[in-house]
Protein backbone atom coordinates (compact mmCIF):
# COMPACT_ATOMS: atom_id res chain seq x y z
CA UNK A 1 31.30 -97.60 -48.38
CA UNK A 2 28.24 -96.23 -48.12
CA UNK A 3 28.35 -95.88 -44.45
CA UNK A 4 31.51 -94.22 -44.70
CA UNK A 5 29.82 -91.60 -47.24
CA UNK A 6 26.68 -91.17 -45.02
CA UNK A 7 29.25 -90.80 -41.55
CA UNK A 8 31.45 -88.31 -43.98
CA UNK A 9 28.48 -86.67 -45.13
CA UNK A 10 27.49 -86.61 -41.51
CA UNK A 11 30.14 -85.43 -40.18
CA UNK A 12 31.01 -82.37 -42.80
CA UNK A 13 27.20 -81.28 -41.99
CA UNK A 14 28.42 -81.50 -38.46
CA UNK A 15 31.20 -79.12 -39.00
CA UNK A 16 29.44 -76.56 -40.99
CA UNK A 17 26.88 -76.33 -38.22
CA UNK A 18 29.76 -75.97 -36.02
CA UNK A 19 31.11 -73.59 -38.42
CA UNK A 20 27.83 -71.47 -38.50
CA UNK A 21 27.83 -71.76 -34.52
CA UNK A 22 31.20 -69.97 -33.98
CA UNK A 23 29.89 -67.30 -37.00
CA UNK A 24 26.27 -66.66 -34.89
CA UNK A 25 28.63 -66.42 -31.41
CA UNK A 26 31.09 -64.38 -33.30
CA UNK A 27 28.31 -62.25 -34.00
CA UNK A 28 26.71 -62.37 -30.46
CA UNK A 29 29.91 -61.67 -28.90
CA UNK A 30 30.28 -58.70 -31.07
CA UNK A 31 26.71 -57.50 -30.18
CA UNK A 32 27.23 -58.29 -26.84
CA UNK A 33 30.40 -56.18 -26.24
CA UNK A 34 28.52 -53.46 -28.01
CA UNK A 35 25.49 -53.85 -25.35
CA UNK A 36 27.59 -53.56 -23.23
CA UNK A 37 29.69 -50.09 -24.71
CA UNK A 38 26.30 -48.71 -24.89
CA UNK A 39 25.32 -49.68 -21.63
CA UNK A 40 28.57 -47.83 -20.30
CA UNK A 41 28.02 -44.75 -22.37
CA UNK A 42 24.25 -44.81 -21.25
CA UNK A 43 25.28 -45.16 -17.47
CA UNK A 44 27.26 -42.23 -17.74
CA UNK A 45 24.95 -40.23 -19.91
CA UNK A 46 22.55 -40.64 -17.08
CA UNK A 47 24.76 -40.02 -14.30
CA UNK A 48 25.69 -36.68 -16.06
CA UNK A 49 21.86 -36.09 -16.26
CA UNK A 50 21.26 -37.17 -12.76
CA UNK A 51 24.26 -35.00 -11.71
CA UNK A 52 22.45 -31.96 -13.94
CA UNK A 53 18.89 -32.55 -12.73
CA UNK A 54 20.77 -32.79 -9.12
CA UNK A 55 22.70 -29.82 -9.66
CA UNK A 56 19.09 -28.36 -11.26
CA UNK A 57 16.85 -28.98 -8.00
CA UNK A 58 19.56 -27.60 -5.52
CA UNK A 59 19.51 -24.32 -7.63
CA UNK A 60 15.69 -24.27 -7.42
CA UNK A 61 15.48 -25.11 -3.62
CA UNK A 62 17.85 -22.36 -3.25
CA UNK A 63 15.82 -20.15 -5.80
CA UNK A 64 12.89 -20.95 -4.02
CA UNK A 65 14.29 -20.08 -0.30
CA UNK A 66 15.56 -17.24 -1.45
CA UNK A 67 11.90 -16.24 -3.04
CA UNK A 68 9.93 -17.50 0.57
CA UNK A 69 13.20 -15.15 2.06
CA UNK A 70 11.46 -12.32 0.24
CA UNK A 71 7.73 -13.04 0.43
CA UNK A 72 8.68 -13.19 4.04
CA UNK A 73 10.53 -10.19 3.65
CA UNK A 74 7.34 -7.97 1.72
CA UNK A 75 4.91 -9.92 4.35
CA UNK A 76 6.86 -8.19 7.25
CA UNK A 77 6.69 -4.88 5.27
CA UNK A 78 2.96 -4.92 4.67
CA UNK A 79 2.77 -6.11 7.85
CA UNK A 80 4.11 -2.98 10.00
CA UNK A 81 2.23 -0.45 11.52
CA UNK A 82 2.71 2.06 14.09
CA UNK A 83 1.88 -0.81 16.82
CA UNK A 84 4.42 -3.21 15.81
CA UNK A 85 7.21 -1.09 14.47
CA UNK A 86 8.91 2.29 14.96
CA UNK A 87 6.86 3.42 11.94
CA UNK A 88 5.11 6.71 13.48
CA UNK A 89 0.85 6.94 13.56
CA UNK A 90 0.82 9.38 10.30
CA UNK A 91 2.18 6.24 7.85
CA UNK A 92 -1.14 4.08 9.21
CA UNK A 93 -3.30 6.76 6.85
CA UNK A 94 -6.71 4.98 6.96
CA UNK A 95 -5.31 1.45 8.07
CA UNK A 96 -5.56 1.98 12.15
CA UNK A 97 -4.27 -0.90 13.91
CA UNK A 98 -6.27 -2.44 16.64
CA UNK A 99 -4.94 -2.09 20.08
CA UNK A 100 -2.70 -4.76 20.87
CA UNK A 101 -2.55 -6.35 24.42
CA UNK A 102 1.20 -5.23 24.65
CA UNK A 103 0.21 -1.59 25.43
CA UNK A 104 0.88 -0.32 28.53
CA UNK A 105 -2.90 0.73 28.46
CA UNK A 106 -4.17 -2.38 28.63
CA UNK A 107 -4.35 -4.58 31.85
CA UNK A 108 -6.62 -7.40 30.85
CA UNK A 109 -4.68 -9.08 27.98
CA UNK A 110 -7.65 -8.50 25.55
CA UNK A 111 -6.28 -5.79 23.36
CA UNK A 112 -8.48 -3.34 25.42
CA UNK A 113 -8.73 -0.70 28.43
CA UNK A 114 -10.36 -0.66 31.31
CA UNK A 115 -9.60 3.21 31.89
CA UNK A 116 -13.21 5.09 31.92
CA UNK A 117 -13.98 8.14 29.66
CA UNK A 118 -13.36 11.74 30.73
CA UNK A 119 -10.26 12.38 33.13
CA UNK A 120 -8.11 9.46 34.76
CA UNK A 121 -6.88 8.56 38.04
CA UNK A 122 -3.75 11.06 39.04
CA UNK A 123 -5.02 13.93 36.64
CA UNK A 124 -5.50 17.12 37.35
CA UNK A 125 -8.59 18.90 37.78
CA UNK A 126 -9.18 21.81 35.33
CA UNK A 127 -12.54 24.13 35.60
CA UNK A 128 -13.39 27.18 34.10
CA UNK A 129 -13.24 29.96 36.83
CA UNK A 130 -15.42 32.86 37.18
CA UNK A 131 -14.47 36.37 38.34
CA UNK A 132 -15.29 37.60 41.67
CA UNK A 133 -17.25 40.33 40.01
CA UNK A 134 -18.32 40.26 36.61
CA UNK A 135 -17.50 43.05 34.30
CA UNK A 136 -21.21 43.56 33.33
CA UNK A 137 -24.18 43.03 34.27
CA UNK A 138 -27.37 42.14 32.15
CA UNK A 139 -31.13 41.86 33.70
CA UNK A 140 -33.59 39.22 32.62
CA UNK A 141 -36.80 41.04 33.26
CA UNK A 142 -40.46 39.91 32.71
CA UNK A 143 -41.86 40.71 29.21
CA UNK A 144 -45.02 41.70 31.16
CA UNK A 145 -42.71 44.75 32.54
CA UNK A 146 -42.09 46.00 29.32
CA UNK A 147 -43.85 49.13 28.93
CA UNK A 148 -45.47 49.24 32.50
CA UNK A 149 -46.33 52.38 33.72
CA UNK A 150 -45.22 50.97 37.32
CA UNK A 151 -42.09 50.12 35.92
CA UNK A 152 -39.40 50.54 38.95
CA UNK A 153 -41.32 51.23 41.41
CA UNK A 154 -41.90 47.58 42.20
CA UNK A 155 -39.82 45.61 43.89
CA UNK A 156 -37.12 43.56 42.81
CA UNK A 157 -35.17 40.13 43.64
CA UNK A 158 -32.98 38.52 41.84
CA UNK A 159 -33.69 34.67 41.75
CA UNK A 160 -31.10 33.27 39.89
CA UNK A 161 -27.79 34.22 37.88
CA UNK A 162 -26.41 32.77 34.87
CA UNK A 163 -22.94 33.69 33.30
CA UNK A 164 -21.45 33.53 30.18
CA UNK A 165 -17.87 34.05 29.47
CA UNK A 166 -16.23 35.60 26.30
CA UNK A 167 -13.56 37.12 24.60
CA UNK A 168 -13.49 40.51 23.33
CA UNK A 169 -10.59 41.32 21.26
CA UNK A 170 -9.50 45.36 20.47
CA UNK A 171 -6.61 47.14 19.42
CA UNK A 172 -5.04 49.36 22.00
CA UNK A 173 -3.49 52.57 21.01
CA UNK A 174 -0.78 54.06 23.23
CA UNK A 175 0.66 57.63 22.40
CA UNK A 176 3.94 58.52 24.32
CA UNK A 177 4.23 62.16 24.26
CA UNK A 178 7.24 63.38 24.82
CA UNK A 179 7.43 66.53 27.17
CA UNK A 180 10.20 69.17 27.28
CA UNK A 181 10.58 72.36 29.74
CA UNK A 182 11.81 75.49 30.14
CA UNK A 183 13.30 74.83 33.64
CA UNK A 184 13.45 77.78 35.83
CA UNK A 185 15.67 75.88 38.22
CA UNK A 186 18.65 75.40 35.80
CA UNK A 187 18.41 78.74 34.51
CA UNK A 188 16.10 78.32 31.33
CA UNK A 189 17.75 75.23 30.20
CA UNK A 190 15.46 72.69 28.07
CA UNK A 191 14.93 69.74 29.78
CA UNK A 192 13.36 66.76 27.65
CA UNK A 193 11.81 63.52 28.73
CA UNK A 194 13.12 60.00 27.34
CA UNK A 195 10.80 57.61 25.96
CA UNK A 196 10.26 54.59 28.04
CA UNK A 197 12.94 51.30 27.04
CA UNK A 198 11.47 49.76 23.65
CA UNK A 199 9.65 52.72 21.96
CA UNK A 200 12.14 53.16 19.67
CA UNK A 201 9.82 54.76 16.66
CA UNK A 202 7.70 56.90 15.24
CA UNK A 203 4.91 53.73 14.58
CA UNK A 204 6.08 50.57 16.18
CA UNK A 205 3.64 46.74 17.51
CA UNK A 206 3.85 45.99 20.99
CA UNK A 207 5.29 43.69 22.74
CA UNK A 208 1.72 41.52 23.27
CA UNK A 209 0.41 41.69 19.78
CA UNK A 210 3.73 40.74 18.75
CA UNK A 211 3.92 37.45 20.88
CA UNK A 212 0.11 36.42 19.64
CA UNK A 213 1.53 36.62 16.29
CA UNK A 214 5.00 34.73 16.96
CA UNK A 215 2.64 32.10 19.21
CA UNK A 216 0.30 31.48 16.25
CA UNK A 217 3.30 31.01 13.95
CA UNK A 218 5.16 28.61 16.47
CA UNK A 219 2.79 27.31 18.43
CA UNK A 220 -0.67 27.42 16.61
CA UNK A 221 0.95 26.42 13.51
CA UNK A 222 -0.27 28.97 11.38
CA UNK A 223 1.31 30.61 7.69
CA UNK A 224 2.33 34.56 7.38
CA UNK A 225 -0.25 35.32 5.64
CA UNK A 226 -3.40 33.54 7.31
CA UNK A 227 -1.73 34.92 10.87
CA UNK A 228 -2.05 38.32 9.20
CA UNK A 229 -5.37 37.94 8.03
CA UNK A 230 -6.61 36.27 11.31
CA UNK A 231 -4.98 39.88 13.12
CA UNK A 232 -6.98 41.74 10.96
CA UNK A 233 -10.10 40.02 11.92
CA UNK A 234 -9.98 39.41 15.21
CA UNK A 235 -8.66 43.35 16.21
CA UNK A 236 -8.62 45.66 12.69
CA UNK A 237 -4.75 46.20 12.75
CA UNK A 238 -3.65 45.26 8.96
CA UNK A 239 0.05 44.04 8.46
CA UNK A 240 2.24 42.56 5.94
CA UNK A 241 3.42 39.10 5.75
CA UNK A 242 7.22 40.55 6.10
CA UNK A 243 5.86 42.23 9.03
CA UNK A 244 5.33 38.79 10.43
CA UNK A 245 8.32 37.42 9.52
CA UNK A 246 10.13 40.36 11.18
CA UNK A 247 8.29 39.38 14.87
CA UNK A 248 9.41 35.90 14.29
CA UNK A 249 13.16 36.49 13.35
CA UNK A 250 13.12 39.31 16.12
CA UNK A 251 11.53 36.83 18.39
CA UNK A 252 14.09 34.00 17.64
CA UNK A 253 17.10 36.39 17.99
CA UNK A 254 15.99 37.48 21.76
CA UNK A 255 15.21 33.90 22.94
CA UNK A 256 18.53 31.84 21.22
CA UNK A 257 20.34 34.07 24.44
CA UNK A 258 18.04 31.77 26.69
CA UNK A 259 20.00 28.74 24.88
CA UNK A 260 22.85 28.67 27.15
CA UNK A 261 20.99 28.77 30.61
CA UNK A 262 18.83 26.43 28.65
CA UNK A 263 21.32 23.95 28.28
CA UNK A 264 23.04 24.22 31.25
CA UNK A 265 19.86 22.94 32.97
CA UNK A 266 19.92 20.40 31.02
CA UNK A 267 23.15 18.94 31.93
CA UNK A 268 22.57 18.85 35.43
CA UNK A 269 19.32 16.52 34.92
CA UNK A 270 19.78 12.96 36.30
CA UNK A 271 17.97 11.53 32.87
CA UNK A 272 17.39 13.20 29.47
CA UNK A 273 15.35 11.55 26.47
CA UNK A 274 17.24 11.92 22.87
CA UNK A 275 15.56 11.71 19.83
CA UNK A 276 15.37 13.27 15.94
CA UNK A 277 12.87 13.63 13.39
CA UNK A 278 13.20 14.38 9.91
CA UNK A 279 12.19 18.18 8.54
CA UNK A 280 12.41 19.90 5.49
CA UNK A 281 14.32 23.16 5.13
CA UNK A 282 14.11 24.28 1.77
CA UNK A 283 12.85 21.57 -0.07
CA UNK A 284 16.01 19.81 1.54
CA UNK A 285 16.22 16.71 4.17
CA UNK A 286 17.16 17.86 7.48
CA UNK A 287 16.80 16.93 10.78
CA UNK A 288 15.40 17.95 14.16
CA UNK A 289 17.20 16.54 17.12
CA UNK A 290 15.94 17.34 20.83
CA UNK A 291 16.98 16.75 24.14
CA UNK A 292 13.67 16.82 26.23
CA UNK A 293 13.11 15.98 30.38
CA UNK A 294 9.66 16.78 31.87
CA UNK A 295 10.12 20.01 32.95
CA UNK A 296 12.73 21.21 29.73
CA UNK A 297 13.08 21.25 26.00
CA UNK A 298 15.59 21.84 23.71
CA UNK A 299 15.25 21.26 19.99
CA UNK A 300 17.91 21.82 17.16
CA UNK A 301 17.75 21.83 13.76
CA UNK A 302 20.88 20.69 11.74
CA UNK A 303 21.33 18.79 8.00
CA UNK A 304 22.96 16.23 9.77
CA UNK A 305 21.33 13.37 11.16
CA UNK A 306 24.04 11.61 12.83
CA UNK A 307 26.78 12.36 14.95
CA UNK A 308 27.66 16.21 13.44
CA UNK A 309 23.80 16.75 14.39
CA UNK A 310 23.88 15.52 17.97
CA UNK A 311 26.96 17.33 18.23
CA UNK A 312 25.04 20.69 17.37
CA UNK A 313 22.69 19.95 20.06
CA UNK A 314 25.40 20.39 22.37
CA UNK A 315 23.97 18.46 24.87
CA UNK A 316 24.85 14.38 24.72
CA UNK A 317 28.63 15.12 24.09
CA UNK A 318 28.92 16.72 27.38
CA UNK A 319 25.89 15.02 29.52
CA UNK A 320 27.14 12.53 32.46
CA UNK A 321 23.68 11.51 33.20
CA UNK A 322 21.55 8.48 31.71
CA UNK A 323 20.30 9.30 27.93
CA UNK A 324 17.28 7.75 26.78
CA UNK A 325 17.15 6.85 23.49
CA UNK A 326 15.59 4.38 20.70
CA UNK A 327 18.98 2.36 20.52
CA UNK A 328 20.10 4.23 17.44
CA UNK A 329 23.65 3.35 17.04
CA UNK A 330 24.94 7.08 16.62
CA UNK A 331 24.13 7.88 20.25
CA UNK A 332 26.87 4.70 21.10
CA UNK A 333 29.40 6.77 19.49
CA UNK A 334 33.12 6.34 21.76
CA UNK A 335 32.77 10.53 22.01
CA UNK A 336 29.81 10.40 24.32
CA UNK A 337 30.97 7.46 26.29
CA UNK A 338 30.56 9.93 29.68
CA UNK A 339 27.27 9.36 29.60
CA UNK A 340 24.73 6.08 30.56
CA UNK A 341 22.23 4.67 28.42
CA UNK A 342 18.39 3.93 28.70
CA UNK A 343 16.99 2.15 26.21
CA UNK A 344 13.50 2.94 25.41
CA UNK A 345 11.20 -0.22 25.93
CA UNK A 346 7.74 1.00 24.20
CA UNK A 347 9.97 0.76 21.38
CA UNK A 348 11.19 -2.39 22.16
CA UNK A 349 7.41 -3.67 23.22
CA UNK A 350 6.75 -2.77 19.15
CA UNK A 351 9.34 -4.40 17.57
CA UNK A 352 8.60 -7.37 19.81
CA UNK A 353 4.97 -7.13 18.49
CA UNK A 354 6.34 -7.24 14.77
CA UNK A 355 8.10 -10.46 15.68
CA UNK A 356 4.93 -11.89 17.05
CA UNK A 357 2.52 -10.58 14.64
CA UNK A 358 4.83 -11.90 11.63
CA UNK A 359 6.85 -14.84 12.99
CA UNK A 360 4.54 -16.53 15.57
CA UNK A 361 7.08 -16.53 17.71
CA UNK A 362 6.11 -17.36 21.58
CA UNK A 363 9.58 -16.06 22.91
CA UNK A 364 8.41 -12.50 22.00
CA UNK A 365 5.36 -12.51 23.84
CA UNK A 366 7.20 -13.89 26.81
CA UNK A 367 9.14 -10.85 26.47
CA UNK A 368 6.55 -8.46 26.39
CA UNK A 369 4.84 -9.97 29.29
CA UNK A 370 7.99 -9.54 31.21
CA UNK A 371 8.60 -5.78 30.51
CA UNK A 372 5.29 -5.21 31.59
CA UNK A 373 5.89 -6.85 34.84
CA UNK A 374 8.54 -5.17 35.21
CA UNK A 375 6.80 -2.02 34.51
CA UNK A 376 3.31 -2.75 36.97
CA UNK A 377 5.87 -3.83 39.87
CA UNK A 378 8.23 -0.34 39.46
CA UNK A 379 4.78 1.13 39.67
CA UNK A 380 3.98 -0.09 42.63
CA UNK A 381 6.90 0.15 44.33
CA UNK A 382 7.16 3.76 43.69
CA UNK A 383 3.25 4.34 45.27
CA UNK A 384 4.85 2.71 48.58
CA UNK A 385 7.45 4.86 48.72
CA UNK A 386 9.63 2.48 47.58
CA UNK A 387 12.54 4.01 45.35
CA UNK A 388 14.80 0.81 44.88
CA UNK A 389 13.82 -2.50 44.08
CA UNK A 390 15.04 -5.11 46.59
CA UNK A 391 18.09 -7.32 44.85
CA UNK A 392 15.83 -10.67 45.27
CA UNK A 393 13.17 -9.07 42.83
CA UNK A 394 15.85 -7.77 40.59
CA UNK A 395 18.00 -11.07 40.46
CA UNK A 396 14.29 -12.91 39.54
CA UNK A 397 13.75 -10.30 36.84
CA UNK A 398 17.24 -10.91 35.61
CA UNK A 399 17.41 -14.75 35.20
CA UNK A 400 14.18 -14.31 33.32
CA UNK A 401 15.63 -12.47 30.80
CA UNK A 402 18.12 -14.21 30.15
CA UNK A 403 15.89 -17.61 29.65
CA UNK A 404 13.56 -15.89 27.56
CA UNK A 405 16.63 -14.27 24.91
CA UNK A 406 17.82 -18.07 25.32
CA UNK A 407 14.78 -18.93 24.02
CA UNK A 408 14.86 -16.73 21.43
CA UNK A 409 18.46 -17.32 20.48
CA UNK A 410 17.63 -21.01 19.41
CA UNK A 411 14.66 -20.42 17.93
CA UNK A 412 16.28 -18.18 15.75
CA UNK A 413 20.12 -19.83 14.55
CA UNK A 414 22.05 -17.47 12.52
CA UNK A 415 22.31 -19.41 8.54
CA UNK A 416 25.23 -21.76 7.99
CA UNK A 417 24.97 -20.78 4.22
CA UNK A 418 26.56 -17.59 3.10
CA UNK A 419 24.89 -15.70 0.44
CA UNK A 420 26.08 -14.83 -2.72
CA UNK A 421 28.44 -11.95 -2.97
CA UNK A 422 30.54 -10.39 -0.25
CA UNK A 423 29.49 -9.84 3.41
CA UNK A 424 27.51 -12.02 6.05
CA UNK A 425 24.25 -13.60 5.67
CA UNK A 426 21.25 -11.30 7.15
CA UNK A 427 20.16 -12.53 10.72
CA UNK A 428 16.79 -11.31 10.09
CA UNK A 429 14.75 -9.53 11.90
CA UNK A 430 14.17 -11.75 15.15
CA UNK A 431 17.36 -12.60 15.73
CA UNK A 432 19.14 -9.05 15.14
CA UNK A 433 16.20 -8.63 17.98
CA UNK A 434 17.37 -11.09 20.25
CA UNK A 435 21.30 -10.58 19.83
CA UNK A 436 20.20 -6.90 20.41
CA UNK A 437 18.39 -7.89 23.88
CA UNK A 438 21.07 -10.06 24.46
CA UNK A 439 23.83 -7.13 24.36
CA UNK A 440 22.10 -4.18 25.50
CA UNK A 441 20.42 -6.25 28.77
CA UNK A 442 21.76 -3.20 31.10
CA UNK A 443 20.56 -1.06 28.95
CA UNK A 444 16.73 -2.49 28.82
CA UNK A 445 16.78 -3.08 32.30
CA UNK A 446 17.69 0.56 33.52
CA UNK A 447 14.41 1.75 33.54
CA UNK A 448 14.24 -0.94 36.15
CA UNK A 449 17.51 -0.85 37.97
CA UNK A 450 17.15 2.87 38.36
CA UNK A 451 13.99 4.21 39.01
CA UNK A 452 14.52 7.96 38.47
CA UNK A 453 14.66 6.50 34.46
CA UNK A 454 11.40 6.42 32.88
CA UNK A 455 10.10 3.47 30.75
CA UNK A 456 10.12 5.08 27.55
CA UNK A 457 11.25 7.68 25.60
CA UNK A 458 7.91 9.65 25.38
CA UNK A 459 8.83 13.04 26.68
CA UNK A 460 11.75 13.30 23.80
CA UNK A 461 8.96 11.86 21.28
CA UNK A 462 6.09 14.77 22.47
CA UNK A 463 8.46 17.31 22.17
CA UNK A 464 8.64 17.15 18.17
CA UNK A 465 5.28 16.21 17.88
CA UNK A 466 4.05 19.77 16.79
CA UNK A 467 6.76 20.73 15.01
CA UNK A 468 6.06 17.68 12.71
CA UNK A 469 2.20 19.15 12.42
CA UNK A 470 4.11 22.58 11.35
CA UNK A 471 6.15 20.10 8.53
CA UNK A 472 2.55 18.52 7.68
CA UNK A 473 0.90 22.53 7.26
CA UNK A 474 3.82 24.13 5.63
CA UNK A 475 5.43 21.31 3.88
CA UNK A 476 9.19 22.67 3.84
CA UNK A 477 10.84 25.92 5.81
CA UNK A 478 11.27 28.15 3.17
CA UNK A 479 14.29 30.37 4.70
CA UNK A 480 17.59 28.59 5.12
CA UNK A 481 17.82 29.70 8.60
CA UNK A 482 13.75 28.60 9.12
CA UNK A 483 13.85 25.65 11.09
CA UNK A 484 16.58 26.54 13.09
CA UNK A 485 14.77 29.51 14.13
CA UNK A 486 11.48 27.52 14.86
CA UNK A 487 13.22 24.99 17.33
CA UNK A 488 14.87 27.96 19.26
CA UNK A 489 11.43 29.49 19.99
CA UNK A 490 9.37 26.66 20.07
CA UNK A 491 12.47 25.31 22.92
CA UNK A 492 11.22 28.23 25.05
CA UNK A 493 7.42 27.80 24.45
CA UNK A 494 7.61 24.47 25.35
CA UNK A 495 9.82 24.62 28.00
CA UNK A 496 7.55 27.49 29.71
CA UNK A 497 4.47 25.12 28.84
CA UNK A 498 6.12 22.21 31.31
CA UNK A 499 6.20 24.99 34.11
CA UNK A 500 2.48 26.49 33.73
CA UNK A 501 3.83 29.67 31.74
CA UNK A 502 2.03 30.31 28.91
CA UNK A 503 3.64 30.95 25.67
CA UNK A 504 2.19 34.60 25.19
CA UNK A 505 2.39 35.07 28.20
CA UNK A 506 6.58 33.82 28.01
CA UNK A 507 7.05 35.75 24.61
CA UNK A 508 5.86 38.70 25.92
CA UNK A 509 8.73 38.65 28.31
CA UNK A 510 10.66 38.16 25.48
CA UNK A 511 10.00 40.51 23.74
CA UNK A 512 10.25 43.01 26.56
CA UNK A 513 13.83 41.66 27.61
CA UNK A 514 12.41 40.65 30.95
CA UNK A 515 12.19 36.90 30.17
CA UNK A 516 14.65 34.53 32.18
CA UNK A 517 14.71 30.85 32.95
CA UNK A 518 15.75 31.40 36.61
CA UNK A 519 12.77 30.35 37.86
CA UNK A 520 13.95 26.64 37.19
CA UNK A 521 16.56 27.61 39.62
CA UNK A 522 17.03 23.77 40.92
CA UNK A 523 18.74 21.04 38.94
CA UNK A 524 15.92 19.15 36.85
CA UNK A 525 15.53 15.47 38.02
């Protein structure tokens, strides 16, 4: 029995272990199962946070490209100058860039010249000239003469000669009397003479005083009152600052009937260079367009820059020739589609300069090397006697343009990733460039392909060049009607100043009513 008691005994302690076995699993079961909940909710608690931090980096890749898009951006901007941009010279101030190896004046890839100082190769000789008799005479005699009792009775022999040329300014006074008769012949009648054509009063300028003052105002850049003030000085004659004004508006009125003829020459030129600058006419924007070859200028001012401005030129919408131009898209305007376009590669050469200077870019270069082949060989050709390149030198030009904007087209892919808000995402600036190239190829080449074109668009640019010093002087035209006035006689200074007339000389035939342009009597090429 006692056996039995201890194997019972056994047997219920066996059980309760048991018992307390299935409570601990019970338990671990439970705990396990709520591991495991947790370890669900923490899974996706962390793929939510890995989704976030995810979702978290691409926004700050994105931020960042955008901000290296912009540092680019202002990099670029500091970055331009006169030599790698159309920015002009005057926005360098005191930051001159060093010449770049791109210029056409350079020839041994250094950044520098070989030209010499003084006058090149091809210019014209200039030298003061004396008179064939002088208007006075001076003698350099011996101190040891002076006083001599002997004095002129010796002889004399000049040994040497030395002369000096000046100016001697003076105001000339004419006085047309006018004369009348008793005339015998006809009986006793009066008979009067007429004042010559042009002396119209009492007190009146003439007609050269008149064009110093209108060439100092237009052409020597000067204010009303400092060109009255310099009159007074250099010859005694005092006059007003409307006085002035009067010559000029007098001036203006007399040479916008040259306009026409002006024009007209104009459109039967085989090239002309377009460009516009920007003025200010009463403290107002406006524009100054010309239309410029080497022997003729015409400038216009409007408050129009684009089309309405080129269009009061009145020269592009009716030219069939080849207009050179900076590739502003206003002169591709459908209206002026009679005409054929030139672009103008020294602009080109500096925007290809930005793209090397700020992108490192070797395509660029390759570029620039080529339009200056391009530009040495047409050279060349033209000092043989050449006046068409053979089509085995122009095919070789033309296949290596188009593997160098190749070259340029993959360097530069267009983004994949549209930017936030409407539109397309910006090319930048290389490959707007390249596509540009790409497009326009006739265009660049032209210079090339016909070689009555010129390279660039320098003649149009000179032509403006003063009237931007007047802009710098004055600041602003202060009459509505002042800038339109200054182009008109400025167009016939300069134009006169292409054909060896000088502009007092010109405005003095002006103002006489004897000035024409027919001594451009051929078609301008």
């Amino acid at each position: 029995m006692d056996q039995k008691g201890n194997n019972r005994k056994d047997f219920e302690q066996l059980n309760h272990k048991i018992d307390l076995l299935a409570m601990s699993n019970s338990r671990l079961v439970s705990q396990v199962s709520e591991l495991l909940s947790q370890n669900k909710e923490l899974q996706k608690s962390s793929q939510a946070q890995a989704k976030e931090f995810t979702k978290a980096i691409t926004e700050l890749k994105s931020i960042i490209k955008e901000k290296d898009a912009e540092l680019a951006n202002l990099r670029e901007q500091v970055n331009k100058d006169s030599s790698n941009s159309s920015k002009p010279p005057s926005t360098d101030f005191c930051k001159k860039p060093n010449p770049k190896p791109s210029t056409l004046n350079s020839r041994n890839g250094k950044g520098t010249t070989k030209k010499t100082n003084g006058g090149q190769k091809g210019h014209p000789d200039k030298t003061m000239e004396l008179k064939s008799a002088p208007d006075a005479i001076e003698r350099c005699l011996p101190k040891d003469c002076e006083g001599c009792p002997l004095f002129g009775k010796c002889e004399a022999t000049v040994v040497g000669s030395r002369n000096v040329v000046d100016l001697a300014i003076q105001a000339y006074q004419t006085q047309f009397d006018q004369v009348q008769y008793s005339c015998p012949i006809q009986g006793g009648a009066i008979i009067r003479g007429e004042y010559p054509a042009g002396v119209n009063s009492h007190f009146q300028y003439g007609d050269t005083l008149k064009s110093l003052v209108v060439t100092l105002s237009s052409f020597g850049m000067m204010s009303m009152s400092r060109i009255a003030e310099t009159i007074n000085a250099l010859a005694g004659i005092t006059m007003s600052d409307a006085t002035v004004n009067n010559m000029i508006l007098s001036c203006s009125d007399k040479c916008k009937q040259q306009l026409p003829k002006l024009r007209k020459l104009l459109l039967d030129s085989h090239s002309i260079g377009f460009d516009e600058t920007g003025i200010r006419v009463c403290g107002k924007n406006h524009w100054m367009h010309t239309a410029s070859t080497k022997d003729l200028t015409l400038l216009v001012s409007s408050p129009k820059r684009g089309k309405p401005g080129i269009d009061d030129c009145g020269v592009l919408p009716h030219f069939k020739g080849v207009a050179v131009h900076d590739c502003w898209s206003s002169y591709y305007h459908k209206d002026y589609a009679g005409a054929a376009h030139a672009l103008c590669c020294a602009h080109i050469d500096r925007e290809l300069q930005g793209v090397t200077d700020n992108y490192k870019q070797r395509w660029a270069r390759q570029f620039q090397k080529l339009l200056m082949s391009m530009y040495v060989t047409k050279n060349k050709l033209l000092a043989e006697g050449v006046t068409k390149a053979p089509s085995t030198m122009l095919k070789g030009f033309s296949n290596q343009y188009d593997k160098i904007v190749g070259s340029g087209i993959r360097r530069n892919p267009i983004p994949k990733v549209l930017k936030k808000g409407r539109g397309r995402p910006r090319k930048g600036t290389a490959r707007s460039l390249v596509d540009r190239l790409q497009k326009l190829k006739a265009d660049v080449m032209r210079f090339f392909t016909d070689f009555n074109v010129p390279y660039s668009n320098n003649i149009a640019e000179k032509s403006y060049r003063l009237p931007k010093k007047k802009i710098q002087i004055a600041g602003t035209f202060r009459a509505s009607d002042g800038g339109e006035r200054f182009a008109t006689i400025f167009s016939i200074i300069d134009t006169c100043r292409k054909n060896g007339l000088g502009p007092i000389e010109a405005l003095s035939q002006v103002f006489a009513g004897t000035f024409s342009l027919d001594f451009l009597n051929q078609p301008v090429r």
